[in-house]
N, C-alpha and C. Protein backbone atom coordinates (compact mmCIF):
# COMPACT_ATOMS: atom_id res chain seq x y z
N UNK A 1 24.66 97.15 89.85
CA UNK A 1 23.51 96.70 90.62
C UNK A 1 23.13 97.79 91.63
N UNK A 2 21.93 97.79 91.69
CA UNK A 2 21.75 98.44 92.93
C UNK A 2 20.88 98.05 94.22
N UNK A 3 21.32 98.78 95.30
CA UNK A 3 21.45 98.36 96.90
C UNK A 3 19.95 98.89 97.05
N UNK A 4 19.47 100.15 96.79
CA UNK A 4 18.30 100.73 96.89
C UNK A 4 17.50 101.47 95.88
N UNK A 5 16.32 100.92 95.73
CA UNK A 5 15.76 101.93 94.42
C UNK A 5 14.31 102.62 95.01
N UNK A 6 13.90 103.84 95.20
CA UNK A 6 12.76 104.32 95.28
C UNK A 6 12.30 105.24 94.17
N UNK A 7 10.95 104.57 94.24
CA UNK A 7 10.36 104.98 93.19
C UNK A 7 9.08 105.22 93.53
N UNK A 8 8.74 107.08 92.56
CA UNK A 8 7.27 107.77 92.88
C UNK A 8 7.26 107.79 94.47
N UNK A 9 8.01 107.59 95.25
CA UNK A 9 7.90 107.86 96.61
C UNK A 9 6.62 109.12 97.00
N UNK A 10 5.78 108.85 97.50
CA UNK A 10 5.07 109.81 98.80
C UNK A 10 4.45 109.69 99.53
N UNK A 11 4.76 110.51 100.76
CA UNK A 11 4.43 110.28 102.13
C UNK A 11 4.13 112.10 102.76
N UNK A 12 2.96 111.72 103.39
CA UNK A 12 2.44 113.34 104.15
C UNK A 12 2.20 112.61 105.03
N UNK A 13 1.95 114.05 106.23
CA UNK A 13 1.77 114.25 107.48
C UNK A 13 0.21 114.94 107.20
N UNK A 14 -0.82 114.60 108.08
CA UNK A 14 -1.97 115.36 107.38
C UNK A 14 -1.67 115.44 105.81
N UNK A 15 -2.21 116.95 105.82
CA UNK A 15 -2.27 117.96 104.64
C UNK A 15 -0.78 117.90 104.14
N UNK A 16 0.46 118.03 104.86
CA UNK A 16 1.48 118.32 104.60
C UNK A 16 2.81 117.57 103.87
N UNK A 17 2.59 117.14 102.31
CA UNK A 17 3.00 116.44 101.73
C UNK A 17 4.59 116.91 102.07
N UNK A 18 6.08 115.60 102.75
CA UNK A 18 6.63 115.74 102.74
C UNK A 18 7.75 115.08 101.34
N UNK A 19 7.23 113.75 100.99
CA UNK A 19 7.87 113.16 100.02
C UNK A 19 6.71 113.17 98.76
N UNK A 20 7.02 113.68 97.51
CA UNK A 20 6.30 114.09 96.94
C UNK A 20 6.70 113.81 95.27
N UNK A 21 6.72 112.28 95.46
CA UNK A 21 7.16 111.82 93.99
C UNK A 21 8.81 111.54 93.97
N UNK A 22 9.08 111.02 94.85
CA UNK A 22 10.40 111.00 94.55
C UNK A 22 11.16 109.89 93.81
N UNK A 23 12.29 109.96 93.30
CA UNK A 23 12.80 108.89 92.94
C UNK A 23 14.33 108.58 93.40
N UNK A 24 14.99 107.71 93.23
CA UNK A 24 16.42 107.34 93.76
C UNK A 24 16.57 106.31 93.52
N UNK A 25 17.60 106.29 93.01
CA UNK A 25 18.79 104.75 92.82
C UNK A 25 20.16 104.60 93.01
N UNK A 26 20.32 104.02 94.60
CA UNK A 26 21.45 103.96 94.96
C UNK A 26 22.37 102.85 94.74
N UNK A 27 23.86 103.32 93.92
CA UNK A 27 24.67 101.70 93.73
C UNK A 27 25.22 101.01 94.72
N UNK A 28 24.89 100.01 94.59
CA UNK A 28 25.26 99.11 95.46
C UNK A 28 26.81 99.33 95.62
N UNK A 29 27.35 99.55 97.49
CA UNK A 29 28.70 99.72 97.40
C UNK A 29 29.15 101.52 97.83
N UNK A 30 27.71 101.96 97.54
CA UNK A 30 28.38 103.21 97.20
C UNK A 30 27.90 103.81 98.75
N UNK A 31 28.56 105.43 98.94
CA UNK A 31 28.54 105.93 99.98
C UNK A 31 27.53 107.45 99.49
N UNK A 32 26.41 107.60 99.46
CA UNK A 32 25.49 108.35 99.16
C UNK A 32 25.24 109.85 99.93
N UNK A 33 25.29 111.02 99.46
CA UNK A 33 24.69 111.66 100.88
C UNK A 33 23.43 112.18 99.87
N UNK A 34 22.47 112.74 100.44
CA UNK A 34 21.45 113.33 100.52
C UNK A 34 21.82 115.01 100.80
N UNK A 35 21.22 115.46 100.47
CA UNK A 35 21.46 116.96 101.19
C UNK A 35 20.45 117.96 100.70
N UNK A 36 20.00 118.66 101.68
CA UNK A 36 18.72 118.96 101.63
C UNK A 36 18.42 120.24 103.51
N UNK A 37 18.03 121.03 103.11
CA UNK A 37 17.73 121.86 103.98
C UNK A 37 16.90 121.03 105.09
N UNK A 38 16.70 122.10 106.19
CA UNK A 38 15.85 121.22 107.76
C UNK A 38 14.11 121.36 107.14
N UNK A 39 13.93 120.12 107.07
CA UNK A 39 12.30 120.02 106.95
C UNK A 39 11.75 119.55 105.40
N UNK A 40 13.29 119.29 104.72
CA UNK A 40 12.65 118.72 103.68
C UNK A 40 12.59 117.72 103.24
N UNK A 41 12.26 116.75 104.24
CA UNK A 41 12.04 115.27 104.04
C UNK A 41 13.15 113.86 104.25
N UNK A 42 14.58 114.71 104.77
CA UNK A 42 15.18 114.07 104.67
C UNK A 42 15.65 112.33 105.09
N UNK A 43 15.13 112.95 106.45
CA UNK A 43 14.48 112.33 107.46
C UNK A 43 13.79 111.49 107.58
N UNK A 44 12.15 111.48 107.29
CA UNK A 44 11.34 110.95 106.51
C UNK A 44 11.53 110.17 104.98
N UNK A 45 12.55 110.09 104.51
CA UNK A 45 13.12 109.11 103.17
C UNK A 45 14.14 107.85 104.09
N UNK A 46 14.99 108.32 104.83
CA UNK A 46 15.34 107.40 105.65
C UNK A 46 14.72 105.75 106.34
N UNK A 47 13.79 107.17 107.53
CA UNK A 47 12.81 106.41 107.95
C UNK A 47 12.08 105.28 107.18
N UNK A 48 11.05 105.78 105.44
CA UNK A 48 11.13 105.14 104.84
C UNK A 48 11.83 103.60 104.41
N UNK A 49 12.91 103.81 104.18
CA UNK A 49 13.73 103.25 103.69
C UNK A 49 13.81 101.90 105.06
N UNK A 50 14.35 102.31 106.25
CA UNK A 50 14.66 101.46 107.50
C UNK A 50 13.16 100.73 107.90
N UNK A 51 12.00 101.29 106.88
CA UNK A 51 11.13 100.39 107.65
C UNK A 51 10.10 101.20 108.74
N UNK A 52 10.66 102.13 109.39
CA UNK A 52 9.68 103.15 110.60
C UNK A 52 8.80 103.48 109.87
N UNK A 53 8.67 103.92 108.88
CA UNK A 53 7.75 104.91 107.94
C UNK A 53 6.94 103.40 107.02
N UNK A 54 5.59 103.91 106.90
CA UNK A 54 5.19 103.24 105.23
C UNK A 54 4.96 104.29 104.51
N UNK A 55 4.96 104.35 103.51
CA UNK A 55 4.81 104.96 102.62
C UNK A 55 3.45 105.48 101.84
N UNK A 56 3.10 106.44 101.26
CA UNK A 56 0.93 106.71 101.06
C UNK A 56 1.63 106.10 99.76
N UNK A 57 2.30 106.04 98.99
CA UNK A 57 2.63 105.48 97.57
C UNK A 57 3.92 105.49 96.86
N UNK A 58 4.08 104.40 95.77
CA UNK A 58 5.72 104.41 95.66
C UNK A 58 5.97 103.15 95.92
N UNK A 59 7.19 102.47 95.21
CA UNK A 59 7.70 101.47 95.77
C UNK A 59 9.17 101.96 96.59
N UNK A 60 9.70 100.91 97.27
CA UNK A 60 11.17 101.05 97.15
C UNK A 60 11.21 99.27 98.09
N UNK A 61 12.51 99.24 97.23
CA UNK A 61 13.65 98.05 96.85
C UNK A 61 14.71 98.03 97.35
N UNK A 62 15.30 97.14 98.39
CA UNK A 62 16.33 97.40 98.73
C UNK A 62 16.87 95.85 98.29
N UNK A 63 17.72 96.22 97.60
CA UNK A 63 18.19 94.65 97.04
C UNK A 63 17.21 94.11 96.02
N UNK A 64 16.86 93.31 95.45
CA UNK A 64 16.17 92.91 94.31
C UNK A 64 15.09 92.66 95.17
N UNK A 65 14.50 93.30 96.12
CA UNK A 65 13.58 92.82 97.43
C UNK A 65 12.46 93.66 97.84
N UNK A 66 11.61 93.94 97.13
CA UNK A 66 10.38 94.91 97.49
C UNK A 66 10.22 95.30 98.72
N UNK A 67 9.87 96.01 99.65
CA UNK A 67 10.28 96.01 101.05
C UNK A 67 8.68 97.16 101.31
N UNK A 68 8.45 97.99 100.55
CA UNK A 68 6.75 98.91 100.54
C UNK A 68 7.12 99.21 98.96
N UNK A 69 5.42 98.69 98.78
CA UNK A 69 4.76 99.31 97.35
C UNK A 69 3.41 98.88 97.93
N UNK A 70 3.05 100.19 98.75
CA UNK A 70 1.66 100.53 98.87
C UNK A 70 0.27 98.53 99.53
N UNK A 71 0.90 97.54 99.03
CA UNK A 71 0.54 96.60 99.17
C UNK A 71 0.99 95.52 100.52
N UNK A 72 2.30 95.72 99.89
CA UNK A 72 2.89 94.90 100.46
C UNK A 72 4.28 95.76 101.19
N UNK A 73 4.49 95.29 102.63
CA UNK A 73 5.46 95.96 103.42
C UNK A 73 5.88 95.04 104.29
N UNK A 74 7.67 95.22 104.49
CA UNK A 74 8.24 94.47 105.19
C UNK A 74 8.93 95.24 106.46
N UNK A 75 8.38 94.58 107.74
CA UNK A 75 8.92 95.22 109.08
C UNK A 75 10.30 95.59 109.29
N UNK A 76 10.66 96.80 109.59
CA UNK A 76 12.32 97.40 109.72
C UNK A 76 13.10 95.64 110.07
N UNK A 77 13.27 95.28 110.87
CA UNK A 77 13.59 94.03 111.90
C UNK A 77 14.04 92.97 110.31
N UNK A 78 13.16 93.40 109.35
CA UNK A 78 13.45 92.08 108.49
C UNK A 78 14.08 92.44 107.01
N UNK A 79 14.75 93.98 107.16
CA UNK A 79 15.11 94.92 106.32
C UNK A 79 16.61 94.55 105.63
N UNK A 80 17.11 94.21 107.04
CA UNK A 80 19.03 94.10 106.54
C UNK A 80 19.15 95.32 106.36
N UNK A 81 18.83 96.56 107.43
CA UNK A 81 19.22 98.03 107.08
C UNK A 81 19.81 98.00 108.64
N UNK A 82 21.02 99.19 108.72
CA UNK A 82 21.59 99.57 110.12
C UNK A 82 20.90 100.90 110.02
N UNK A 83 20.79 101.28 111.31
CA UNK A 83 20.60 102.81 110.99
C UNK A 83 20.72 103.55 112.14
N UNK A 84 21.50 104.75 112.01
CA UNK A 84 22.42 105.75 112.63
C UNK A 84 21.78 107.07 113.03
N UNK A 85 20.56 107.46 113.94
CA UNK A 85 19.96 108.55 114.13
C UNK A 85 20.44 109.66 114.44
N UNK A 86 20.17 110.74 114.36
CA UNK A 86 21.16 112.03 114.59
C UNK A 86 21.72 111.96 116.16
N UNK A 87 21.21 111.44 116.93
CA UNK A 87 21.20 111.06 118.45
C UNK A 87 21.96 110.57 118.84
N UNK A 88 22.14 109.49 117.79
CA UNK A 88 22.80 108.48 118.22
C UNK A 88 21.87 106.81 118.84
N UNK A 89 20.88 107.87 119.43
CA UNK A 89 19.53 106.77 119.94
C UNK A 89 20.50 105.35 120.42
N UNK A 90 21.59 105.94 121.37
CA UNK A 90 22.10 105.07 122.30
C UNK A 90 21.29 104.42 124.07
N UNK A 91 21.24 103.32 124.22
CA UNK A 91 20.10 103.09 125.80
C UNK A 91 20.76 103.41 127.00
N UNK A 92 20.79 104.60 127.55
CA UNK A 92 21.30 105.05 128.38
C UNK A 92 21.76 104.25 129.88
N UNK A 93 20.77 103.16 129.81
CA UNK A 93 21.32 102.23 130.90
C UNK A 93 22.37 101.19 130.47
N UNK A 94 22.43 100.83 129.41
CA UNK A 94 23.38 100.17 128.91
C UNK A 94 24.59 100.03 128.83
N UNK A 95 25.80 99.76 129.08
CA UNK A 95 27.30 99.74 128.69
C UNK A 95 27.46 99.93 127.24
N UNK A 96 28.52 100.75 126.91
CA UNK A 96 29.20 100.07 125.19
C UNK A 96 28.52 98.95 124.69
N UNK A 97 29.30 97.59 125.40
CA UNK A 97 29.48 96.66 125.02
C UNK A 97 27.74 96.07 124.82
N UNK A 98 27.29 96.19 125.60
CA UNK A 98 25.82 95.81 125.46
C UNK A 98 25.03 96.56 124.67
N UNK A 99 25.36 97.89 124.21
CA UNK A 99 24.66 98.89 123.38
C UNK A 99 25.35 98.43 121.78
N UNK A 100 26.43 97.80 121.99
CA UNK A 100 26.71 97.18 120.13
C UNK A 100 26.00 95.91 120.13
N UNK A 101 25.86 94.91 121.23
CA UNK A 101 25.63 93.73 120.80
C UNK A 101 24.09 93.73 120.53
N UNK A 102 23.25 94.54 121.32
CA UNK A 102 21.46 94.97 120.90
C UNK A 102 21.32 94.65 119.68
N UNK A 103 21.86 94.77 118.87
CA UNK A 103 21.72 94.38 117.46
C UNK A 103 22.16 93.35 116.96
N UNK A 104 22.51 92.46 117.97
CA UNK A 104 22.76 91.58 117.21
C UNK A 104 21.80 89.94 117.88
N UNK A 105 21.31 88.77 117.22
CA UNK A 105 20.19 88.17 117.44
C UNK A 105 20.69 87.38 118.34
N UNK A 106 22.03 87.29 118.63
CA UNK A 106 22.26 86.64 119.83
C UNK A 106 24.16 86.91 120.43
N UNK A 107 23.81 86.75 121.59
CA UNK A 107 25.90 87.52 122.13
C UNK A 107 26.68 87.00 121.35
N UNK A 108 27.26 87.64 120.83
CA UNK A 108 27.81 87.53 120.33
C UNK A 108 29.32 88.17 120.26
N UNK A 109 30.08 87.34 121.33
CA UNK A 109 31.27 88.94 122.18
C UNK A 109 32.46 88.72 121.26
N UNK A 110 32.79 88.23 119.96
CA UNK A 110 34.03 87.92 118.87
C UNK A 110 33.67 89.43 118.18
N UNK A 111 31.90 89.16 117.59
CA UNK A 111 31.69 90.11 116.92
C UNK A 111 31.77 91.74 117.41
N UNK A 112 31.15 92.09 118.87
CA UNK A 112 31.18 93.05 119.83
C UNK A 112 33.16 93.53 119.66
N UNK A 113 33.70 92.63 119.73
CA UNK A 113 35.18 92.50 120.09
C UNK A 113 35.92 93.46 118.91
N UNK A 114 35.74 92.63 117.67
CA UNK A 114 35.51 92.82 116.19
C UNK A 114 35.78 94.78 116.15
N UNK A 115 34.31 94.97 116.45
CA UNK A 115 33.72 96.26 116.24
C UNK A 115 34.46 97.29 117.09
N UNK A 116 34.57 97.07 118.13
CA UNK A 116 34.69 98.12 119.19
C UNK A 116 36.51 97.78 119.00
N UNK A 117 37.26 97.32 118.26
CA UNK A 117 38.44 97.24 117.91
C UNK A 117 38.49 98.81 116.55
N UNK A 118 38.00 97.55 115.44
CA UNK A 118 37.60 98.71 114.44
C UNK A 118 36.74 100.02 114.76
N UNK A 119 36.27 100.36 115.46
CA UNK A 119 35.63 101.54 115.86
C UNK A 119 36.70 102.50 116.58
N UNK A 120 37.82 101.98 117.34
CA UNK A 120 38.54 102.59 118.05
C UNK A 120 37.88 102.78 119.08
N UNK A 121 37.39 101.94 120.28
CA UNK A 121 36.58 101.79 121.55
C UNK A 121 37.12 100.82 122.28
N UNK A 122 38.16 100.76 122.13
CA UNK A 122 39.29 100.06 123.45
C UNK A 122 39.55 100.90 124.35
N UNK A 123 38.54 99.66 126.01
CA UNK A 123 39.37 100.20 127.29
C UNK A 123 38.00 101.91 127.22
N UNK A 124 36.43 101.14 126.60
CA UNK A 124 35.39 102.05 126.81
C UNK A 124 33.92 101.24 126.39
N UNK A 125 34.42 99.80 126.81
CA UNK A 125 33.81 98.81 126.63
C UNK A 125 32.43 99.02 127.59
N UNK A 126 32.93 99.04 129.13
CA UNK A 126 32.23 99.22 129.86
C UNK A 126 31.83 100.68 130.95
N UNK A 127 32.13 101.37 129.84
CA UNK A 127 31.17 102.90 129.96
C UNK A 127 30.09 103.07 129.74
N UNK A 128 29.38 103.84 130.49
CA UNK A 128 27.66 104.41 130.03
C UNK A 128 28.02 105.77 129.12
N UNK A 129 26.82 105.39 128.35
CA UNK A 129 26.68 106.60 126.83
C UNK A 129 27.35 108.14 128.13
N UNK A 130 26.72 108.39 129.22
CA UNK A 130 26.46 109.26 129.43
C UNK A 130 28.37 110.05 130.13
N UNK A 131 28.90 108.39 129.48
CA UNK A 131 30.59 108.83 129.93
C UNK A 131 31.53 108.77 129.29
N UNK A 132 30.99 109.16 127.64
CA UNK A 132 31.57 109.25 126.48
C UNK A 132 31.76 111.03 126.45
N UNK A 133 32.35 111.22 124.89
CA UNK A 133 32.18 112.08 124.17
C UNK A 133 31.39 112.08 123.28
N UNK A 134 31.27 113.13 122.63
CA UNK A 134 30.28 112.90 121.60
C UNK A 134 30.42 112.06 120.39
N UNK A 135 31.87 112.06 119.84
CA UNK A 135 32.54 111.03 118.94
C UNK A 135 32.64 109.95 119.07
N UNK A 136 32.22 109.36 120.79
CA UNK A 136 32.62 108.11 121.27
C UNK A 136 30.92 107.79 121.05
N UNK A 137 30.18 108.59 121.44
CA UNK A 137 29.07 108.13 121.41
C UNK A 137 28.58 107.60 120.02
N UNK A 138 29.02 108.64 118.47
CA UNK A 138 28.24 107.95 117.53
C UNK A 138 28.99 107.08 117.19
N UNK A 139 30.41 106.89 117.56
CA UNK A 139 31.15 105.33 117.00
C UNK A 139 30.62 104.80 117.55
N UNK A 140 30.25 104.61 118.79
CA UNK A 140 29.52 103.32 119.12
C UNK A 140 27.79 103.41 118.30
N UNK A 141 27.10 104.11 118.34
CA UNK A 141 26.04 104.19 117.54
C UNK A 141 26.25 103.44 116.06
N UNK A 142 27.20 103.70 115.83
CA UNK A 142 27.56 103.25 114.23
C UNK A 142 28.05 101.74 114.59
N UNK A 143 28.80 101.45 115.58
CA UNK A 143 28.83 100.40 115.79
C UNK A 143 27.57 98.90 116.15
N UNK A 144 26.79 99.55 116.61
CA UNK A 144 25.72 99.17 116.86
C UNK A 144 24.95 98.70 115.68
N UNK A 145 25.12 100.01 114.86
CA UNK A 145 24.27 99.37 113.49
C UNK A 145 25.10 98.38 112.32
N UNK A 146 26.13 98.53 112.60
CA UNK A 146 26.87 97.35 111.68
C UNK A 146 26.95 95.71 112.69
N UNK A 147 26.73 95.77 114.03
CA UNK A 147 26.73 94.63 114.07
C UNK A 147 26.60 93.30 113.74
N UNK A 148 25.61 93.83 113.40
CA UNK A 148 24.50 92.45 112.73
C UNK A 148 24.75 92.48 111.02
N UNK A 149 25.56 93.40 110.76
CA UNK A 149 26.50 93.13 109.29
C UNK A 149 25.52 93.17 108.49
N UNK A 150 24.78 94.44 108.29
CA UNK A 150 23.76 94.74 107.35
C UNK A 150 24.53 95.09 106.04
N UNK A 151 23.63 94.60 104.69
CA UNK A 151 24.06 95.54 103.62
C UNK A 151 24.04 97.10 103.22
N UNK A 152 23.46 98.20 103.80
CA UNK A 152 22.76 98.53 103.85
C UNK A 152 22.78 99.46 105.16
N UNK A 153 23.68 100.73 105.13
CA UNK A 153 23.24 101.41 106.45
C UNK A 153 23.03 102.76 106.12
N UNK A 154 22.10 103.45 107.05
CA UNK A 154 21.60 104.86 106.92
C UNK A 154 22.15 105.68 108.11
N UNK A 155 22.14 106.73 107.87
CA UNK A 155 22.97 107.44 108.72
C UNK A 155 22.61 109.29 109.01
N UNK A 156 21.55 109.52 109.44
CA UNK A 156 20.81 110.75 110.13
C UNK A 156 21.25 111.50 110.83
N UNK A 157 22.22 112.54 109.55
CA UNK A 157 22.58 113.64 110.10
C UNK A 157 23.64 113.49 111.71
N UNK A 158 24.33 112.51 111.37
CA UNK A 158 24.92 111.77 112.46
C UNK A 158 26.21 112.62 113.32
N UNK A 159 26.82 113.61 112.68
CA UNK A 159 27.87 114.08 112.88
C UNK A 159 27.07 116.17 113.38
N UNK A 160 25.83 116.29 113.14
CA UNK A 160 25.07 117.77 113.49
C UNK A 160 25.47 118.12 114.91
N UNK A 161 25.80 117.37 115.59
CA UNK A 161 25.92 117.77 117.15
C UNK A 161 26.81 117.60 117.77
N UNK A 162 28.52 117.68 116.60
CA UNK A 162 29.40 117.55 117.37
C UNK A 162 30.03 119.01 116.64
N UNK A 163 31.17 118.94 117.52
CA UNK A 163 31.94 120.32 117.07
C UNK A 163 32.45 120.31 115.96
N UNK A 164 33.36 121.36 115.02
CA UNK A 164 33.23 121.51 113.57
C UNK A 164 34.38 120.39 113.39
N UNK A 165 35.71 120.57 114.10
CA UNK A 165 37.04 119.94 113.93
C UNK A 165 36.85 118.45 114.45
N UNK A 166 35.70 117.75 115.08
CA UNK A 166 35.61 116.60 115.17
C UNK A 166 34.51 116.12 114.48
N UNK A 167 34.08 116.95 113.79
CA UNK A 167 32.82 116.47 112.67
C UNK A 167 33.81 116.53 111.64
N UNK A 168 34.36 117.06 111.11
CA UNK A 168 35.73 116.76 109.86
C UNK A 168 36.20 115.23 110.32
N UNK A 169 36.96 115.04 111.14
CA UNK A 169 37.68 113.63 111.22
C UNK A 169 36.62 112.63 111.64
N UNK A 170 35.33 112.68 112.30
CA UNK A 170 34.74 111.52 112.35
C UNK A 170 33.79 110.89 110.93
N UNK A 171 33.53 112.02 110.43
CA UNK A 171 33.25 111.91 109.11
C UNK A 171 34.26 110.88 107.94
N UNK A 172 35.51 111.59 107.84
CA UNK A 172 36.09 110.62 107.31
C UNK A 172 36.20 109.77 107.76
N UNK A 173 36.87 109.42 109.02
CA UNK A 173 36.65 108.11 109.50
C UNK A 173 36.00 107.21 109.40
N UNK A 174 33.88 108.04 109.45
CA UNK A 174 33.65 106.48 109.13
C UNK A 174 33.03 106.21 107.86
N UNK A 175 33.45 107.11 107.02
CA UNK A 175 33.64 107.29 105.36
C UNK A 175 34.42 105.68 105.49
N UNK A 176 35.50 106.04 105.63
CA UNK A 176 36.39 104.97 105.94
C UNK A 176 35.94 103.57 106.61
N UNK A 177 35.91 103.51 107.49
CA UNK A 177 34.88 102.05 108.15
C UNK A 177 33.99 101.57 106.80
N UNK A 178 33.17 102.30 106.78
CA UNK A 178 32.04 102.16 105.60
C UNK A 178 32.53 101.39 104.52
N UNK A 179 33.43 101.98 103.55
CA UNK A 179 34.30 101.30 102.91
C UNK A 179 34.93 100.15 103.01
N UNK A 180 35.75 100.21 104.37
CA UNK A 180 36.25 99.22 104.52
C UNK A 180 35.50 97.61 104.82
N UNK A 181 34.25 97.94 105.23
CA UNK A 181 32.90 97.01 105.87
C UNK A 181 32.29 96.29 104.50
N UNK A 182 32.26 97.42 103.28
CA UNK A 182 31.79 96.96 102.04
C UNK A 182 29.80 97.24 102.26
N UNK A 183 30.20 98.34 103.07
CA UNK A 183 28.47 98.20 103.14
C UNK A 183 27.76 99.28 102.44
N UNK A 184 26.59 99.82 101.63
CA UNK A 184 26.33 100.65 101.19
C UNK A 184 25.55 101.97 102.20
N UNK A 185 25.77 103.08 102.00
CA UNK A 185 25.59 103.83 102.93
C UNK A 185 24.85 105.01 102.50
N UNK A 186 23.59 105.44 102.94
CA UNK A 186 23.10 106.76 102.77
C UNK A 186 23.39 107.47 103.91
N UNK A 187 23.94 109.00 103.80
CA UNK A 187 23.61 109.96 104.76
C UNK A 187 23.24 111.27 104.50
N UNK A 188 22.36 111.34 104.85
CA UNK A 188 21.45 113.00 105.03
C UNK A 188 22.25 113.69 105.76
N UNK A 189 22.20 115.18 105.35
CA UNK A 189 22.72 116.24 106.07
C UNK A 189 22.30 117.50 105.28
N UNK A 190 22.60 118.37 106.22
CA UNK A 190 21.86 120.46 105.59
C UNK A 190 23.41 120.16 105.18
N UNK A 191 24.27 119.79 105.43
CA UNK A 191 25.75 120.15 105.39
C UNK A 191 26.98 120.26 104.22
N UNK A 192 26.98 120.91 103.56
CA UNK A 192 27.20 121.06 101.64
C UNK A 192 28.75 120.10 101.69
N UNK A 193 29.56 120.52 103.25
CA UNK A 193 31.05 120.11 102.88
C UNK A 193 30.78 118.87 103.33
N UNK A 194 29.94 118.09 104.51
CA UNK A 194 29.63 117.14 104.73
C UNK A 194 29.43 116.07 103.68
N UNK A 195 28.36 116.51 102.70
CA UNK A 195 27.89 115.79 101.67
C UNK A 195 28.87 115.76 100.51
N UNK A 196 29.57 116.55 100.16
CA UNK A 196 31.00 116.63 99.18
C UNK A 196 32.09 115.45 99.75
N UNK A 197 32.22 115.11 101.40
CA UNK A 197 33.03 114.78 101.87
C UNK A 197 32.61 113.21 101.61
């Protein structure tokens, strides 16, 4: 079965066709990377995919569930997608604990509890983004997007802005989570060992 299917995908900026017929079918379950140099759409297929983007033409399917084909489009919010920006796109006024539960439709502090266990974020519950590391920051980012226990998470170049020897182990790591969550996962990256990994 599969988790995501795009098809004939394209989408420009102006003049500047970035997705340009594409196609993809991701299995459900599976841990996907993308890989692709800076500026070639990677980004923009994501987006797609989470809902930010519509599409000039193309369908794509996430689940047996039409979500854009040019007609008909369904708002990110009603997607069942997590998604992991290169940033992290953590709310800087926020705590941890309040920056995982955002995603979720109501407090939910078992589930918050849950996560920031499995994430390894004990005893950084109630830190601001801005009193992390960088590893602390996208586990909680990643945490954030599994809250709400999507099928379905994307993940933008998520590991580009940390150092080389903690982009190796957070990578596997949440290779690992991923797996262990049962959730299907795309991630983009320029990064050849990244995407092998």
């Amino acid at each position: 079965m599969s988790a995501v299917v795009v098809q004939h995908a394209r989408k420009s900026y102006g003049r500047m066709p970035v997705l340009d017929g594409l196609d993809l079918d991701i299995p459900a379950g599976s841990i996907t990377a993308v890989l692709g140099a800076s500026g070639s759409g990677k980004t923009t297929l994501l987006r797609s995919i989470a809902g930010f983007e519509r599409l000039d033409a193309g369908t794509i399917a996430i689940g047996d569930r039409v979500v854009d084909d040019g007609a008909n489009w369904t708002h990110a919010q009603h997607r069942g997608v997590g998604y992991v920006p290169q940033d992290g796109g953590l709310f800087p006024h926020l705590r941890v604990r309040a920056n995982i539960a955002f995603g979720l439709r109501r407090r939910d502090a078992a589930r918050v509890a849950e996560l920031v266990d499995m994430l390894g974020l004990i005893g950084l519950e109630n830190r601001f983004p801005h009193q992390l590391s960088g590893g602390q920051r996208q586990r909680v980012a990643l945490a954030r997007a599994l809250a709400p226990r999507p099928s379905l998470v994307l993940l933008d170049e998520p590991f580009a802005s940390l150092d080389a020897a903690l982009r190796i182990h957070l990578r596997q790591y949440v290779a690992q989570v991923l797996h262990d969550v049962g959730a299907t996962a795309i991630v983009v990256t320029h990064d050849r060992d990244e995407a092998f990994t």
